[in-house]
Protein backbone atom coordinates (compact mmCIF):
# COMPACT_ATOMS: atom_id res chain seq x y z
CA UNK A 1 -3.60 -35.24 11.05
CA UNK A 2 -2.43 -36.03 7.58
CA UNK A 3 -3.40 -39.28 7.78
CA UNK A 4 -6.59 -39.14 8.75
CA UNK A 5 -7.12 -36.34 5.82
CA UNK A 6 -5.82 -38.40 3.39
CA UNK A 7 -8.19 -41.43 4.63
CA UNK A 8 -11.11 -38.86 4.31
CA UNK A 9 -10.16 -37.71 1.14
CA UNK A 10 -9.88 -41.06 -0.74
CA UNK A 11 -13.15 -41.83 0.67
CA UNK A 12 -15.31 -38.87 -0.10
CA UNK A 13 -13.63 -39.10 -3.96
CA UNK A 14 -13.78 -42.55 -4.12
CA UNK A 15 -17.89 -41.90 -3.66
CA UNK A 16 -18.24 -39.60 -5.95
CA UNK A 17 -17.82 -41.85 -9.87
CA UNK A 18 -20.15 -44.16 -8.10
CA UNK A 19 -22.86 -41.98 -6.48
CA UNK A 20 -22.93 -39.53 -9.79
CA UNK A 21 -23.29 -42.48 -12.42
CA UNK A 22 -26.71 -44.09 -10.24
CA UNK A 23 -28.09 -40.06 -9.44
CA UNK A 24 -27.85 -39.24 -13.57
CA UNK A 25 -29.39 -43.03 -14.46
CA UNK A 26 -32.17 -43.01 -11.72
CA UNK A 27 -33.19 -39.48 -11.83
CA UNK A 28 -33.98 -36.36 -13.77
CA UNK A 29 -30.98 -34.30 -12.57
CA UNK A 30 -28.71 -33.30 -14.92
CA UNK A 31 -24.89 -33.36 -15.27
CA UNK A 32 -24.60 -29.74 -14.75
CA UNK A 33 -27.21 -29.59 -11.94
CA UNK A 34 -24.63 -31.65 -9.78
CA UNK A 35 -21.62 -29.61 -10.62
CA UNK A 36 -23.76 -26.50 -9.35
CA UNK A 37 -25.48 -27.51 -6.54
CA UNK A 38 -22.66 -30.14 -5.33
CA UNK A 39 -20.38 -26.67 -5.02
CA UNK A 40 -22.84 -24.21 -4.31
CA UNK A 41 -23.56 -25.88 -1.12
CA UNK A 42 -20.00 -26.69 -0.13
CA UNK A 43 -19.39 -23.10 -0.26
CA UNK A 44 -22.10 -22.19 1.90
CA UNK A 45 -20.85 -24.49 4.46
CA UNK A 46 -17.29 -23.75 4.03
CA UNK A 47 -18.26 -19.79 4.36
CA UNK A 48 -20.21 -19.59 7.40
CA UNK A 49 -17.83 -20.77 9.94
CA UNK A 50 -15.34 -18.49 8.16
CA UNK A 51 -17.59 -15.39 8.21
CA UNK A 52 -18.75 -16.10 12.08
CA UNK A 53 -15.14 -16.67 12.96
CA UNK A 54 -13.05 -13.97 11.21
CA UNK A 55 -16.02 -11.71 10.15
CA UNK A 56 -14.55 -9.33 7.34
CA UNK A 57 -11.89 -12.05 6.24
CA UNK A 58 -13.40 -11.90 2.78
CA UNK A 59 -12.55 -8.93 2.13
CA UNK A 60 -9.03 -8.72 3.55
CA UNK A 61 -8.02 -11.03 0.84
CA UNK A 62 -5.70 -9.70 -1.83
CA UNK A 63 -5.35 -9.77 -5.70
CA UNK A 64 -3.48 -12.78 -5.63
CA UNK A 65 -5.47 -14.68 -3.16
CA UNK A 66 -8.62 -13.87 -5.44
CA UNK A 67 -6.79 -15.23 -8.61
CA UNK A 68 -5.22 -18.51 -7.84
CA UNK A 69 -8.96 -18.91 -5.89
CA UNK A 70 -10.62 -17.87 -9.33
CA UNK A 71 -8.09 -19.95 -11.59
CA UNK A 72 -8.70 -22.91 -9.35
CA UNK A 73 -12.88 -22.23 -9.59
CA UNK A 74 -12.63 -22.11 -13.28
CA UNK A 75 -10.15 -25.02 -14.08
CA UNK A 76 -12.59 -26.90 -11.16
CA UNK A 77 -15.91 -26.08 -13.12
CA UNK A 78 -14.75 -27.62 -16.47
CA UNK A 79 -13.38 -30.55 -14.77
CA UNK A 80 -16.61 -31.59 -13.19
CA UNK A 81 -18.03 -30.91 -16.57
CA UNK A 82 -15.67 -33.36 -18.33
CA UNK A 83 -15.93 -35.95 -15.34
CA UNK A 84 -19.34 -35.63 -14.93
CA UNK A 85 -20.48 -36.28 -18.75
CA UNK A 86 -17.82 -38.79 -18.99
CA UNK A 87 -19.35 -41.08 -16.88
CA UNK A 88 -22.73 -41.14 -18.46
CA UNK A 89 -20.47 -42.65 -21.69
CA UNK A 90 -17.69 -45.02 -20.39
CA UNK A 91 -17.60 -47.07 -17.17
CA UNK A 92 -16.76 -45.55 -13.55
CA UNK A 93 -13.32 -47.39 -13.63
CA UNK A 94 -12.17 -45.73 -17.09
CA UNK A 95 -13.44 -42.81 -16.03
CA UNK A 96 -12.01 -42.23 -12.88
CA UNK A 97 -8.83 -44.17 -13.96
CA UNK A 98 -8.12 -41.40 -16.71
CA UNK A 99 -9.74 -38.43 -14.51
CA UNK A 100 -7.06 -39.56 -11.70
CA UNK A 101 -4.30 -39.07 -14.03
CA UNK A 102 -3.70 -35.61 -13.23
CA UNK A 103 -0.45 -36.81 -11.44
CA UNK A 104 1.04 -36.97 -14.58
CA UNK A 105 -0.28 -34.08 -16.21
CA UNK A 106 1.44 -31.87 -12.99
CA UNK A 107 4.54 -33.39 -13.86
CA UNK A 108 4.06 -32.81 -17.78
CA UNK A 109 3.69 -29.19 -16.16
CA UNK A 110 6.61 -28.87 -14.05
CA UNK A 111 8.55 -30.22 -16.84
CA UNK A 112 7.40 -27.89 -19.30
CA UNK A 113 8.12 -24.78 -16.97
CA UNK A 114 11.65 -26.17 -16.75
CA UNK A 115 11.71 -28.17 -13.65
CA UNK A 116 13.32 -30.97 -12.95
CA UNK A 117 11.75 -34.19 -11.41
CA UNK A 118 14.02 -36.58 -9.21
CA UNK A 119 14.69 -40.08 -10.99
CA UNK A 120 12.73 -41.61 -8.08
CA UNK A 121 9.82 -39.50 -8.44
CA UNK A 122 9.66 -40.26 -12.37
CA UNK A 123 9.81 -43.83 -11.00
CA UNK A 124 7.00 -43.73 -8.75
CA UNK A 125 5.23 -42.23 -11.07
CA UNK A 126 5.50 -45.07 -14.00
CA UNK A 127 4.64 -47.78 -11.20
CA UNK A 128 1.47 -45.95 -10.39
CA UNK A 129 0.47 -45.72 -13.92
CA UNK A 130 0.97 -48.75 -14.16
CA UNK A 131 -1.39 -49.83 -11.11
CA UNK A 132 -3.99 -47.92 -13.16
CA UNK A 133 -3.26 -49.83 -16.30
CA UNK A 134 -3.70 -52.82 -14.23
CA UNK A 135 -6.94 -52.13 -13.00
CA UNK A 136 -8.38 -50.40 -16.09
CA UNK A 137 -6.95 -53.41 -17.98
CA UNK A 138 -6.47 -50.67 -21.12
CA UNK A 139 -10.38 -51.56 -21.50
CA UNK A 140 -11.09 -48.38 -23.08
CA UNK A 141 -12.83 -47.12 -25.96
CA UNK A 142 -15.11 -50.11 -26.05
CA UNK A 143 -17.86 -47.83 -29.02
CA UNK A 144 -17.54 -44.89 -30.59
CA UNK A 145 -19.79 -42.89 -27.55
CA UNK A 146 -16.77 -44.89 -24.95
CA UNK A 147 -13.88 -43.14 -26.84
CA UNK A 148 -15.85 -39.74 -26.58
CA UNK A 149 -15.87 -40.72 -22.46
CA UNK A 150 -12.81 -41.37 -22.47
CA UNK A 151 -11.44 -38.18 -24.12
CA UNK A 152 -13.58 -36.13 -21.67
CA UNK A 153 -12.27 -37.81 -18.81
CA UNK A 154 -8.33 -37.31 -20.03
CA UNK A 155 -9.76 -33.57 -20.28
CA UNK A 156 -11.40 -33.18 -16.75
CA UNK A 157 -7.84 -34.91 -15.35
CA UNK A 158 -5.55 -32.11 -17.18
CA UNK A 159 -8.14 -29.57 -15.24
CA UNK A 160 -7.98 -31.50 -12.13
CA UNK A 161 -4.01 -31.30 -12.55
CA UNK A 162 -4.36 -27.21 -13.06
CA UNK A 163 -7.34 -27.28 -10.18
CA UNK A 164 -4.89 -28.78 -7.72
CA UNK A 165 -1.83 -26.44 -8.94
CA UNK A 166 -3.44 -23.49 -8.64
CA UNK A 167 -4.89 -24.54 -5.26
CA UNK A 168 -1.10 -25.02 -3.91
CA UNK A 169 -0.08 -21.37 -4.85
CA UNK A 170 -3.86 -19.91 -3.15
CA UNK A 171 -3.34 -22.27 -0.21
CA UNK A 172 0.36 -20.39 0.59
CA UNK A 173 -1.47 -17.66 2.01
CA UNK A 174 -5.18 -18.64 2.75
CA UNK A 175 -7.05 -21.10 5.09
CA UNK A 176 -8.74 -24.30 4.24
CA UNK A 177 -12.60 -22.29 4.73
CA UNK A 178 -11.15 -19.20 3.12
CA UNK A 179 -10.02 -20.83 -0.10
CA UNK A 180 -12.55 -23.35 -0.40
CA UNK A 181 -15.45 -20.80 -0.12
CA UNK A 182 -14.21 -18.84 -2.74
CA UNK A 183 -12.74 -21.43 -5.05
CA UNK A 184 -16.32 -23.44 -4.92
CA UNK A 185 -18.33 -20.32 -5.17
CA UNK A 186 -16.11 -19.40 -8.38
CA UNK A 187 -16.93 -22.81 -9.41
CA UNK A 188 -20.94 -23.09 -8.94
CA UNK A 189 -21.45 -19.19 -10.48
CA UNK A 190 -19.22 -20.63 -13.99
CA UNK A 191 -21.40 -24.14 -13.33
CA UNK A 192 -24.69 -21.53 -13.30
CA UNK A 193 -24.01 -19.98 -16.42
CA UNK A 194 -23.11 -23.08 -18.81
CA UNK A 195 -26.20 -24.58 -17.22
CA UNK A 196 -28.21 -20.89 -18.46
CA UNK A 197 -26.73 -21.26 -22.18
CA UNK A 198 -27.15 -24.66 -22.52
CA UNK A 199 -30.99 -24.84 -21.14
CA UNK A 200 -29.81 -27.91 -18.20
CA UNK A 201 -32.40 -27.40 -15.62
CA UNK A 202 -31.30 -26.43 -12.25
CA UNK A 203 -34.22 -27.48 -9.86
CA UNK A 204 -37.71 -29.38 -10.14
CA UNK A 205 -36.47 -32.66 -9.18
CA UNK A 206 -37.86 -35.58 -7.42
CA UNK A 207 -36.90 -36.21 -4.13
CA UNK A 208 -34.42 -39.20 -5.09
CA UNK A 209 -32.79 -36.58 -7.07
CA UNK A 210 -32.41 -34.37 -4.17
CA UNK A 211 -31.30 -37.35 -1.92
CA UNK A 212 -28.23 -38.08 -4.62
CA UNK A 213 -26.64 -34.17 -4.87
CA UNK A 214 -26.84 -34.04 -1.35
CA UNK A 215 -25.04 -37.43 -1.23
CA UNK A 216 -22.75 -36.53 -3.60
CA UNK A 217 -22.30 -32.83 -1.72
CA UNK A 218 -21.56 -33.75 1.21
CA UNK A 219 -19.29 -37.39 0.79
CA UNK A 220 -17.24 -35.77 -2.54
CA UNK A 221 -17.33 -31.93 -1.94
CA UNK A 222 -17.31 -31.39 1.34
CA UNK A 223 -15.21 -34.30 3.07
CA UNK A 224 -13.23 -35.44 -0.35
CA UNK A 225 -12.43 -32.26 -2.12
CA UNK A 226 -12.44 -30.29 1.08
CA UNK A 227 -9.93 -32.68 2.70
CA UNK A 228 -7.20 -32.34 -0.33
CA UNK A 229 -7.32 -28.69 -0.62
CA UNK A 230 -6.22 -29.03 3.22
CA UNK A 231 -3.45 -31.25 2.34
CA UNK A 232 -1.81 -29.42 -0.81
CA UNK A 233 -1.23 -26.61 1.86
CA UNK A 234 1.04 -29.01 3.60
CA UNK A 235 2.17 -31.24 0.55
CA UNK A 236 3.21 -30.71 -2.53
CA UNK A 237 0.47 -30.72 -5.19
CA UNK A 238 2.12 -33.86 -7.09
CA UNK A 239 1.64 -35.81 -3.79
CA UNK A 240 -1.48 -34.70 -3.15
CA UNK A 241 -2.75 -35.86 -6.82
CA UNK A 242 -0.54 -38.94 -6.01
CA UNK A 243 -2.92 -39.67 -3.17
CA UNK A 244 -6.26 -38.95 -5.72
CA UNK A 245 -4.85 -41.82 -7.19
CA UNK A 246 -6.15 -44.53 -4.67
CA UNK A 247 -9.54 -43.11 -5.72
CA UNK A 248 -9.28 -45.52 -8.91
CA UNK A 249 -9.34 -49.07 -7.16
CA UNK A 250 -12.24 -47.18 -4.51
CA UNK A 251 -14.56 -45.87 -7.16
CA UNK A 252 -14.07 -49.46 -8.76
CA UNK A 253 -14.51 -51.13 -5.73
CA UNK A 254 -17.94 -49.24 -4.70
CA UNK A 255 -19.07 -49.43 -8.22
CA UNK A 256 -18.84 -53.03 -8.08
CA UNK A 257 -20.96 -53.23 -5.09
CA UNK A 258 -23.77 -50.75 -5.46
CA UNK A 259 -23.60 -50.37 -9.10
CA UNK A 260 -23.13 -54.43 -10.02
CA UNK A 261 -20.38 -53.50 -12.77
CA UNK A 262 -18.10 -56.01 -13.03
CA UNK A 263 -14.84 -55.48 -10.42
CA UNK A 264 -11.09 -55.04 -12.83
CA UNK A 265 -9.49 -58.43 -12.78
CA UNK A 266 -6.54 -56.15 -11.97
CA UNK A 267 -7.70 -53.96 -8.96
CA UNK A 268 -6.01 -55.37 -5.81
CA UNK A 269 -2.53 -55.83 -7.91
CA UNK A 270 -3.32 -51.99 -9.05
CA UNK A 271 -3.87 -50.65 -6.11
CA UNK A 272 -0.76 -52.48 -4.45
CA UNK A 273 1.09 -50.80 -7.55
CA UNK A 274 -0.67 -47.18 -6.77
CA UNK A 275 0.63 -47.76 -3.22
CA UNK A 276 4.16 -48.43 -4.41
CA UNK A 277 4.68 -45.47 -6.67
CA UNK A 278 3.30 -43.33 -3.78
CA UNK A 279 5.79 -44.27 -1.72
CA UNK A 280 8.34 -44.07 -4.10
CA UNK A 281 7.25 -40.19 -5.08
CA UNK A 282 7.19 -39.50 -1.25
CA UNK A 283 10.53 -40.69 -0.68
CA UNK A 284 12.29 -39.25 -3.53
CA UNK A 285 10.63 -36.01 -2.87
CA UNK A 286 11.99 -35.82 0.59
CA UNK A 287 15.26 -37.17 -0.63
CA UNK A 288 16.07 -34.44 -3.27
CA UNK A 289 15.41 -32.25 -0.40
CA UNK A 290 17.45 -33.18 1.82
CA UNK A 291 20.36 -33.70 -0.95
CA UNK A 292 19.92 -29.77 -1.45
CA UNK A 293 20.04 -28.88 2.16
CA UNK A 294 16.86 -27.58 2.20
CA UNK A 295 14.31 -28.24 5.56
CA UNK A 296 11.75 -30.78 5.20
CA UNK A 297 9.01 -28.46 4.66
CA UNK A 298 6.01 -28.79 2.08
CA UNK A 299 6.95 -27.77 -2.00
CA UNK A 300 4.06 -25.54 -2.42
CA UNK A 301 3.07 -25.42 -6.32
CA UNK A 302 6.16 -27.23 -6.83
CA UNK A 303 8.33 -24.42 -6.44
């Protein structure tokens, strides 16, 4: 099942750069307007099967299962803020490259908190940065309104890093409907407010507008999003984001087609270079594991 989950995944991601940047240039919705609706939405459909299922699940949840849920809503709202802005100012390659980096930022994380990272890890790693480099080509910060794109997107991939971290420790003890429910519902009620303060209108859109969020919903929320929260209960959250990666050379790839920008030189040798470093992380993962005599089970939240 992984595979197929990680197939999903990359594809309901790799949608979403693309199918944001033509709904904010073609129509009247606003930035905020997707954030809300694309997770208000997802958590209706994620909750229903839950609540028909398991009625009362809800509220057997503890404390903890609440906070990592609500640190993971939070850290997820900002991000699509920061992503979502970013790519009415830079390109959808730039963007996603430097939203996708949150690989990096988990292990800046793990370091910090005194963990150490296997050689071959720290390898894979540089190899898949440097796939990114090769298909972003370092073309960044092309006007002054770029570099302010760019610096939002770097932002929204430190909150995807914490999004995905906090989702490994909730996902421990929670299902795939439970958490997602409640970490999208977090998510669309911080969404709501920002959208109060700052005057972004929710509704009154044409129906082109409409047609985008539910695009957007249902290919990047519910398949994408919904697919890696299943997968950082069974990997670790630095493979997971290691995965998000691939979403680069997609979003470049579909941006190209639908959106005419013009394709990376660099975005087949990228992604072959993504694909490495993946492998590489994988492998060394499993290897430090089995050097420590530990069972080849899944390093929730890196612990």
């Amino acid at each position: 099942m992984i595979p197929l989950f990680v197939v999903l995944g990359v594809l309901g991601v790799s949608a979403s750069g693309p199918l944001i940047a033509a709904t904010l240039a073609g129509t009247s919705v606003t930035a905020l307007a997707v954030a809300f609706w694309r997770n208000a939405l997802a958590a209706v459909v994620m909750a229903v099967p839950v609540a028909v299922r398991s009625p009362g699940q809800f509220g057997r949840l503890g404390r903890r299962e609440y906070f990592w849920s609500a640190v993971a809503g939070v850290a997820l709202a900002f991000h699509f803020v920061c992503f979502i802005v970013s790519l009415t100012l830079t390109s959808v390659a730039a963007s996603t490259a430097l939203v996708c980096l949150q690989s990096g930022w988990i292990a800046v994380f793990s370091l910090v908190r005194g963990k150490r990272l296997p050689s071959p890890v720290l390898i894979g790693l540089g190899l898949a940065f440097a796939g990114v480099v090769a298909i972003t080509g370092l073309d960044l910060g092309s006007s002054r309104e770029a570099v302010l794109g760019d610096v939002l997107a770097v932002a929204g991939g430190i909150l995807a890093g914490l999004y995905t971290m906090a989702g490994g420790q909730a996902r421990q003890t929670m299902g795939t409907g439970t958490y997602t429910a409640v970490c999208y519902s977090v998510c669309a009620l911080l969404v709501a407010v920002m959208a109060l303060a700052t005057g972004q209108p929710l509704t009154g859109f044409e129906p082109a507008g409409w047609i985008g969020i539910a695009a957007i919903t249902l290919a990047a929320q519910i398949v994408g999003h919904t697919a890696f929260n299943y997968l950082v209960a069974t990997l670790s959250p630095l493979v997971v984001s290691m995965f998000i990666l691939l979403e680069i050379p997609g979003a470049a790839l579909l941006a190209a087609v639908f959106l005419h920008e013009v394709l990376p030189a660099g975005t087949y040798a990228g992604l072959a270079l993504i694909l490495a470093g993946l492998a590489v992380v994988v492998l060394g993962q499993r290897g430090s594991r089995q050097r420590r005599g530990r069972p080849l089970e899944p390093e929730l939240g890196t612990d």
